[in-house]
N, C-alpha and C. Protein backbone atom coordinates (compact mmCIF):
# COMPACT_ATOMS: atom_id res chain seq x y z
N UNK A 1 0.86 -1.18 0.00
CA UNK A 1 0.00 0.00 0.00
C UNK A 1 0.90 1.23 0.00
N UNK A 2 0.35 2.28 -0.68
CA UNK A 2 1.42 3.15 -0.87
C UNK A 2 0.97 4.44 0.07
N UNK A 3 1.90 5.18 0.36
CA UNK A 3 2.03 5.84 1.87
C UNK A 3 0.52 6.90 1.82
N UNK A 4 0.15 7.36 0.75
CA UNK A 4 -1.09 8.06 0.60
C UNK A 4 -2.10 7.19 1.06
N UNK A 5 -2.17 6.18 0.18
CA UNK A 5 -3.59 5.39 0.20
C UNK A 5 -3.51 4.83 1.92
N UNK A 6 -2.63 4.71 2.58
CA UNK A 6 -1.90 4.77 3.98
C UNK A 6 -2.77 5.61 4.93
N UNK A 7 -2.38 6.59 4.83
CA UNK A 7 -3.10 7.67 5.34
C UNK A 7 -4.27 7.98 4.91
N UNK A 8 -4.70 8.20 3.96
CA UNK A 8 -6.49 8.18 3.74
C UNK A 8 -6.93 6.97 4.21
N UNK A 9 -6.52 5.74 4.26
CA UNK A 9 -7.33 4.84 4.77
C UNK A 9 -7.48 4.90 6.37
N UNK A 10 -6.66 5.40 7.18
CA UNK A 10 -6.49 5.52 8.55
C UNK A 10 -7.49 6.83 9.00
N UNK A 11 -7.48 7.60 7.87
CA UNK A 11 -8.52 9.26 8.37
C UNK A 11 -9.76 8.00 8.03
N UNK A 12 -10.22 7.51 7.19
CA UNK A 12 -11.11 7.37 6.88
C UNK A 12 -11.98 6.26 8.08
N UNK A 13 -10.67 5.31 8.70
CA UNK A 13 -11.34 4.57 9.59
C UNK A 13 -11.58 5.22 11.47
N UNK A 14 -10.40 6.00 11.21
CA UNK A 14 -10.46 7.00 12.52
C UNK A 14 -11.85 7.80 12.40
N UNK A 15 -12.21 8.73 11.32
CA UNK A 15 -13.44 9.24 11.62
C UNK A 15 -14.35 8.86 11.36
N UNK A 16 -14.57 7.16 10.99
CA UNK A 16 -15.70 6.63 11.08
C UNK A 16 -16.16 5.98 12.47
N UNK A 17 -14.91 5.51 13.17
CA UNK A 17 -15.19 5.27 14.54
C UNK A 17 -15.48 6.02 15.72
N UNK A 18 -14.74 7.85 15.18
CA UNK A 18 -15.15 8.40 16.10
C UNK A 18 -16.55 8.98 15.48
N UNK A 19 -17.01 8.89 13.97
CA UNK A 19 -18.43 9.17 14.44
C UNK A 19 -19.54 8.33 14.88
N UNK A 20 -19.56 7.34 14.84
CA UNK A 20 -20.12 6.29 15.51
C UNK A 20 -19.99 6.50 17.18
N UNK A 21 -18.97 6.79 17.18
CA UNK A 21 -19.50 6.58 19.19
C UNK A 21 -19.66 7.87 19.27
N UNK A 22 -19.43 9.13 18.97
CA UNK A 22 -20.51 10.49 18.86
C UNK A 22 -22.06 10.26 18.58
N UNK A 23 -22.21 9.06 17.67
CA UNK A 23 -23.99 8.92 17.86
C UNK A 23 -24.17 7.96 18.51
N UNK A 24 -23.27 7.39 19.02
CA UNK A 24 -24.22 6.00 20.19
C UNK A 24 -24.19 6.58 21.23
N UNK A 25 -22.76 7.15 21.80
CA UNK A 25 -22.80 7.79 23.01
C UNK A 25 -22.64 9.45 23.51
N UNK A 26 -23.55 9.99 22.91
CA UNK A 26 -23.55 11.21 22.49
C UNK A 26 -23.71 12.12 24.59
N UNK A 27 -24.42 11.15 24.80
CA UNK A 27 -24.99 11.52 26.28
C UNK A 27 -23.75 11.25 27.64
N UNK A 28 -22.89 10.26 27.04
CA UNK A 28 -21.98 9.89 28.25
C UNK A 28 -20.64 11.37 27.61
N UNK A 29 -20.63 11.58 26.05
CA UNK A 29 -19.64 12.75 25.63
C UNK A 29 -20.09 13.85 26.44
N UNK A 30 -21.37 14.08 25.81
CA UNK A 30 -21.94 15.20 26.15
C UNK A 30 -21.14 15.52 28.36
N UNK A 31 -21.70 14.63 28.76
CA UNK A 31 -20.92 14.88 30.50
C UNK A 31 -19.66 14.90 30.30
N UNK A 32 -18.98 14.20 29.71
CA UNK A 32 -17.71 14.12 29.66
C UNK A 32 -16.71 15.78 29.17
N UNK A 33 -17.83 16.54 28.12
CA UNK A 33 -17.13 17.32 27.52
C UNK A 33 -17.84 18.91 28.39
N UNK A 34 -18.57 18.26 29.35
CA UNK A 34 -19.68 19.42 29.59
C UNK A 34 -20.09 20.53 28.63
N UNK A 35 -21.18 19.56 27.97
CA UNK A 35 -21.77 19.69 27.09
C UNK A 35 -23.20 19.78 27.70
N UNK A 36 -24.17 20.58 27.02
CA UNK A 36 -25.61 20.63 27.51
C UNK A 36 -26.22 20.10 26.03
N UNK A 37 -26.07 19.78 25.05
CA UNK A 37 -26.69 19.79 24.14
C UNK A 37 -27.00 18.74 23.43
N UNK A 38 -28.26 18.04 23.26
CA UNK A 38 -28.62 16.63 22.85
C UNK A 38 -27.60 16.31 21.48
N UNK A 39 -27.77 17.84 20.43
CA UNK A 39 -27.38 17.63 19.00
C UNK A 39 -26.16 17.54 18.40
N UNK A 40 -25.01 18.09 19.41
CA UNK A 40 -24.08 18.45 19.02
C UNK A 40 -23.14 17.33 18.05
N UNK A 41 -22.96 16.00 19.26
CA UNK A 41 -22.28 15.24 18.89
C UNK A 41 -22.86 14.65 17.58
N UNK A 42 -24.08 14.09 17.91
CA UNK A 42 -24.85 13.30 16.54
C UNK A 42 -24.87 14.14 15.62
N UNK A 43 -24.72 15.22 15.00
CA UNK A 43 -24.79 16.22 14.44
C UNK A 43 -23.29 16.52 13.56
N UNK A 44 -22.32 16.23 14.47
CA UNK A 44 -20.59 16.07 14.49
C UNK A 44 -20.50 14.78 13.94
N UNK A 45 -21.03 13.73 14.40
CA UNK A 45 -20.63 12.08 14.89
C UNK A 45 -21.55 11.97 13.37
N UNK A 46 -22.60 12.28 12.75
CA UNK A 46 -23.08 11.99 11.21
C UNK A 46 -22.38 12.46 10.11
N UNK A 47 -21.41 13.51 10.68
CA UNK A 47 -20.83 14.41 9.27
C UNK A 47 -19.88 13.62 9.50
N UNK A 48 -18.82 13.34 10.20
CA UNK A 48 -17.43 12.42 10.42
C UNK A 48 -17.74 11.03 9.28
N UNK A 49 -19.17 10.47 9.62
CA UNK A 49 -19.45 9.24 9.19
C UNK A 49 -19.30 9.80 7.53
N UNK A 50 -19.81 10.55 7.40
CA UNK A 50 -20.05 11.03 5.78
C UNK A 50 -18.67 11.27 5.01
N UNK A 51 -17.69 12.28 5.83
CA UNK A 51 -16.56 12.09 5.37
C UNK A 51 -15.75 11.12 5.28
N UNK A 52 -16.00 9.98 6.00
CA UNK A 52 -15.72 9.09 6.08
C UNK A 52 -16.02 7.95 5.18
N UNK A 53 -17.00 8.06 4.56
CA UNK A 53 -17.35 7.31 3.36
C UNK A 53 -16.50 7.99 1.79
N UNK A 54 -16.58 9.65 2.25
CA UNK A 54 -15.94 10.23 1.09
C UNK A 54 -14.55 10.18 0.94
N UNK A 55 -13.54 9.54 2.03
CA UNK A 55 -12.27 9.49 2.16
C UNK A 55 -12.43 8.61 1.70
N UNK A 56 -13.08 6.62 1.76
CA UNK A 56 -13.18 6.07 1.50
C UNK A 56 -13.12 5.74 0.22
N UNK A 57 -14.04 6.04 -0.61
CA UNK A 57 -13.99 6.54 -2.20
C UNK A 57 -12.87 7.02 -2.60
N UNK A 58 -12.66 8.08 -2.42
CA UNK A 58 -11.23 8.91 -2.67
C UNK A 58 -9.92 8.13 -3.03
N UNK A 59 -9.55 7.14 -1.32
CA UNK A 59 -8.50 6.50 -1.69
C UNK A 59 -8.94 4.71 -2.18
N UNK A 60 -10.09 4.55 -2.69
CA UNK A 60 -10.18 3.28 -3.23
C UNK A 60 -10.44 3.27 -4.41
N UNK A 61 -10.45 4.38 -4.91
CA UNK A 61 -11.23 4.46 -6.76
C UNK A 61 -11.02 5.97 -7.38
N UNK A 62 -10.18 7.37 -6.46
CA UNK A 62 -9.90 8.22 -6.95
C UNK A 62 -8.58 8.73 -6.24
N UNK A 63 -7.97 7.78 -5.99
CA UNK A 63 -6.69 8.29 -5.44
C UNK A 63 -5.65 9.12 -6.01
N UNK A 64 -5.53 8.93 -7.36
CA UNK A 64 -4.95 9.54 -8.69
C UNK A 64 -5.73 10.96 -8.55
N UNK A 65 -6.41 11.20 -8.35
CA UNK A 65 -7.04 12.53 -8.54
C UNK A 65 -6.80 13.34 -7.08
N UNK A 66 -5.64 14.62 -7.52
CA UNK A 66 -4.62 15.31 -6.26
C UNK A 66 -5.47 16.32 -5.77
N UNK A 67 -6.66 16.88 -6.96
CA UNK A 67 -7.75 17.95 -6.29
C UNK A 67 -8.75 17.30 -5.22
N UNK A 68 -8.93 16.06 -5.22
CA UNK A 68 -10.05 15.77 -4.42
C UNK A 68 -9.20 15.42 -2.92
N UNK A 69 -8.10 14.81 -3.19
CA UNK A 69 -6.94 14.01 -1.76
C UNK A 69 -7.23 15.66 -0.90
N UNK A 70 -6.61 16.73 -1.65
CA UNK A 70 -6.47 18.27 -1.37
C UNK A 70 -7.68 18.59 -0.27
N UNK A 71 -8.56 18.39 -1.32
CA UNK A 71 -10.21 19.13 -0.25
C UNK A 71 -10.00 18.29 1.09
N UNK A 72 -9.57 17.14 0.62
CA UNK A 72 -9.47 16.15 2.12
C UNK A 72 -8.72 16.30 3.54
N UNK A 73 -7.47 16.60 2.83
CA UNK A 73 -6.62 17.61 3.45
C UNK A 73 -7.04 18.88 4.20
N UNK A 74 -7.52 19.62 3.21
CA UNK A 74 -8.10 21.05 3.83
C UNK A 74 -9.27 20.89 4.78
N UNK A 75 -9.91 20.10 4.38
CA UNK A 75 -11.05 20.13 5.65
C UNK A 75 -10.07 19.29 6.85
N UNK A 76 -9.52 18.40 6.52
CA UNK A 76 -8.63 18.08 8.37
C UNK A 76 -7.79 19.59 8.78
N UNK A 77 -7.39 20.17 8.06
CA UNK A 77 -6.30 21.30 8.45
C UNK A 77 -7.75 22.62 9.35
N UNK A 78 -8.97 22.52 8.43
CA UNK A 78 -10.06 23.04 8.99
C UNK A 78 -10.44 22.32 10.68
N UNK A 79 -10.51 21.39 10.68
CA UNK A 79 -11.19 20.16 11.90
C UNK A 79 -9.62 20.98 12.81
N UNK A 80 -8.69 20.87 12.39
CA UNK A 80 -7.17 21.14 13.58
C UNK A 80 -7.33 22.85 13.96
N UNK A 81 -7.68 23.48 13.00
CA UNK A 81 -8.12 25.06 12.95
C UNK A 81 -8.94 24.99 14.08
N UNK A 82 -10.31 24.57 13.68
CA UNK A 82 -11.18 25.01 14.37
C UNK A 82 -11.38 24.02 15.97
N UNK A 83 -10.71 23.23 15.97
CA UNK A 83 -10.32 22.54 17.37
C UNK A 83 -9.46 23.53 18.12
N UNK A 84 -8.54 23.83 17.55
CA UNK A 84 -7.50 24.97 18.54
C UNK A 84 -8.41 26.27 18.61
N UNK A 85 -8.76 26.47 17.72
CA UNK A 85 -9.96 27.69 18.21
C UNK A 85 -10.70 27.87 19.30
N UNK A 86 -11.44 26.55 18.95
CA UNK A 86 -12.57 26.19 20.55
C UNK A 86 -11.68 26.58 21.88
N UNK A 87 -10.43 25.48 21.88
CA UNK A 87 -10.38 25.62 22.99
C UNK A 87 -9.30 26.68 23.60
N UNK A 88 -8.15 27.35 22.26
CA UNK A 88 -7.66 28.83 23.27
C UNK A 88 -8.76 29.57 23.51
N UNK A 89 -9.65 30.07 22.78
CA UNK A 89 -10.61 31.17 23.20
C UNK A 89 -12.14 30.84 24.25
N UNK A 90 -11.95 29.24 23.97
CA UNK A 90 -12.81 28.56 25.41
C UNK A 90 -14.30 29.17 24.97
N UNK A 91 -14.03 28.39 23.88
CA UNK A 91 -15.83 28.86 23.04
C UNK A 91 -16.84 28.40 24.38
N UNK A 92 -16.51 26.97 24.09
CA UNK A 92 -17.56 26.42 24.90
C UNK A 92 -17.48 26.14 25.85
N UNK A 93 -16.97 26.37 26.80
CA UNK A 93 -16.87 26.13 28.34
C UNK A 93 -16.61 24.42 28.54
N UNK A 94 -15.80 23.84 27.82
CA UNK A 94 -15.44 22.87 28.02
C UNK A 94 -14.95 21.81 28.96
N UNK A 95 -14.98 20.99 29.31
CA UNK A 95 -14.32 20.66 30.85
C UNK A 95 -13.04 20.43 30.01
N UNK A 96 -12.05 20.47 31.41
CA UNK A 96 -10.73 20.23 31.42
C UNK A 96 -10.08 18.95 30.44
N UNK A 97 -10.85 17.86 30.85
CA UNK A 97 -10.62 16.75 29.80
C UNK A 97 -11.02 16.64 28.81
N UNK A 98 -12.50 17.43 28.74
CA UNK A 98 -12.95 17.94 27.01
C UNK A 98 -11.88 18.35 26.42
N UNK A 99 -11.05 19.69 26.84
CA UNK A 99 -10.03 20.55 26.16
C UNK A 99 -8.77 19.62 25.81
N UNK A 100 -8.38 18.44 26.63
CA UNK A 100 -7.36 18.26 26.45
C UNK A 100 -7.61 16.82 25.19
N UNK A 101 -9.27 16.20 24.99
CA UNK A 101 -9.10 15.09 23.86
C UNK A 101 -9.36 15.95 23.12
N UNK A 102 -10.02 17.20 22.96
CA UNK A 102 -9.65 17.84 21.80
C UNK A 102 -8.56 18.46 20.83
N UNK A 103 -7.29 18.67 21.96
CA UNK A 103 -6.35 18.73 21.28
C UNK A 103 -5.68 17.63 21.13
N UNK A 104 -5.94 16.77 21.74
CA UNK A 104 -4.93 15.04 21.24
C UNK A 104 -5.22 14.59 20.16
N UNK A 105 -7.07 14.81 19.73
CA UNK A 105 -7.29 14.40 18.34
C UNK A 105 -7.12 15.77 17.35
N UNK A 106 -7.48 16.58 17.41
CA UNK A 106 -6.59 17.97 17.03
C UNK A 106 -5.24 17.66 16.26
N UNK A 107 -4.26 17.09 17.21
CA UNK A 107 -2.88 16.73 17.15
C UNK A 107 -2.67 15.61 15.60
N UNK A 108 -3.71 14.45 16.08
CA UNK A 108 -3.64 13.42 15.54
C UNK A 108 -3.69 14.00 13.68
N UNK A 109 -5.10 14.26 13.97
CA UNK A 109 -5.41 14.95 12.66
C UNK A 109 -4.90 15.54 11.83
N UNK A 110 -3.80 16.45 12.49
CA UNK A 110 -2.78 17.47 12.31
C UNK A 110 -1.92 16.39 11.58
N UNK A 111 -1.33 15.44 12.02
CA UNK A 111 -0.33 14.66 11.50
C UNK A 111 -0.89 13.89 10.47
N UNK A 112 -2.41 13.51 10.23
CA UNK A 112 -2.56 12.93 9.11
C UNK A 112 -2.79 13.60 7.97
N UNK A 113 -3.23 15.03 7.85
CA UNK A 113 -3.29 15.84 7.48
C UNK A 113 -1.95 16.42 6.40
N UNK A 114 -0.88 16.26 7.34
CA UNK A 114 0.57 16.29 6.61
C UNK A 114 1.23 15.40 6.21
N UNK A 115 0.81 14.06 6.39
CA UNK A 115 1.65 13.17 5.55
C UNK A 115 0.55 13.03 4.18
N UNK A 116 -0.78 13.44 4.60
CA UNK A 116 -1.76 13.11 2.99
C UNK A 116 -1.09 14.47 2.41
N UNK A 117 -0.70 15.62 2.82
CA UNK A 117 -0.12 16.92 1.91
C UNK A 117 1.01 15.93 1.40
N UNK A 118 1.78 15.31 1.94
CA UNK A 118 2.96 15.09 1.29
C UNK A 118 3.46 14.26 0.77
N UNK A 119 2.08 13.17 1.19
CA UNK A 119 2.61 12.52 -0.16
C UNK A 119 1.46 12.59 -1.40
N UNK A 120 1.08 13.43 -1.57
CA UNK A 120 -0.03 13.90 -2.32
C UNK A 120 0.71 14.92 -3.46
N UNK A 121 2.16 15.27 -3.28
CA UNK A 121 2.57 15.91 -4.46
C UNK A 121 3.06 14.89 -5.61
């Protein structure tokens, strides 16, 4: 397997698992992240699943094609953006361990993010 199709297959199974337990266990996140809000996660946890089918595609039948790997890219570099956002400016009043799996998967993302940039030239 070659180091792209590598990495899209790993985004693609990482954010299918984390959207799946965003909609099964949206209520044990929700305490966990002190969260008040029924929608958030399932709402998060359905779009993950979606991209997740579209990474899927991507690296099983359009991998050759560097504009679509790109958008893939840019929306994780978006997901690492807007994760560090939340939590320097403390959008949401997050608990302490909310803030800190947000930046671990933040992190993660970040790194898959740059090996699909690079080996994507």
């Amino acid at each position: 397997m070659n180091e792209l199709k590598k990495y899209l297959t790993i985004n693609s199974i990482f954010s299918a698992i984390t959207g799946l337990a965003m909609l099964l266990f949206y209520t044990h996140l929700n305490k966990f992240f002190n969260l008040n809000n029924d929608y958030v996660f399932p709402f998060i946890g359905s779009n993950l699943l979606m991209f997740s089918i579209f990474v899927w595609y991507i690296f099983s039948k359009q991998l050759a094609n560097k504009l679509l790997v790109s958008i893939i890219t840019i929306l994780d570099w978006l997901w690492v953006f807007g994760s560090f956002t939340i939590v320097l400016f403390d959008l949401f009043d997050l608990s302490k361990n909310g803030k800190v799996i947000t930046i671990i998967v933040a992190v993660w993302i970040a790194f898959l993010a740059y090996n699909q940039f690079k080996n994507n030239r």
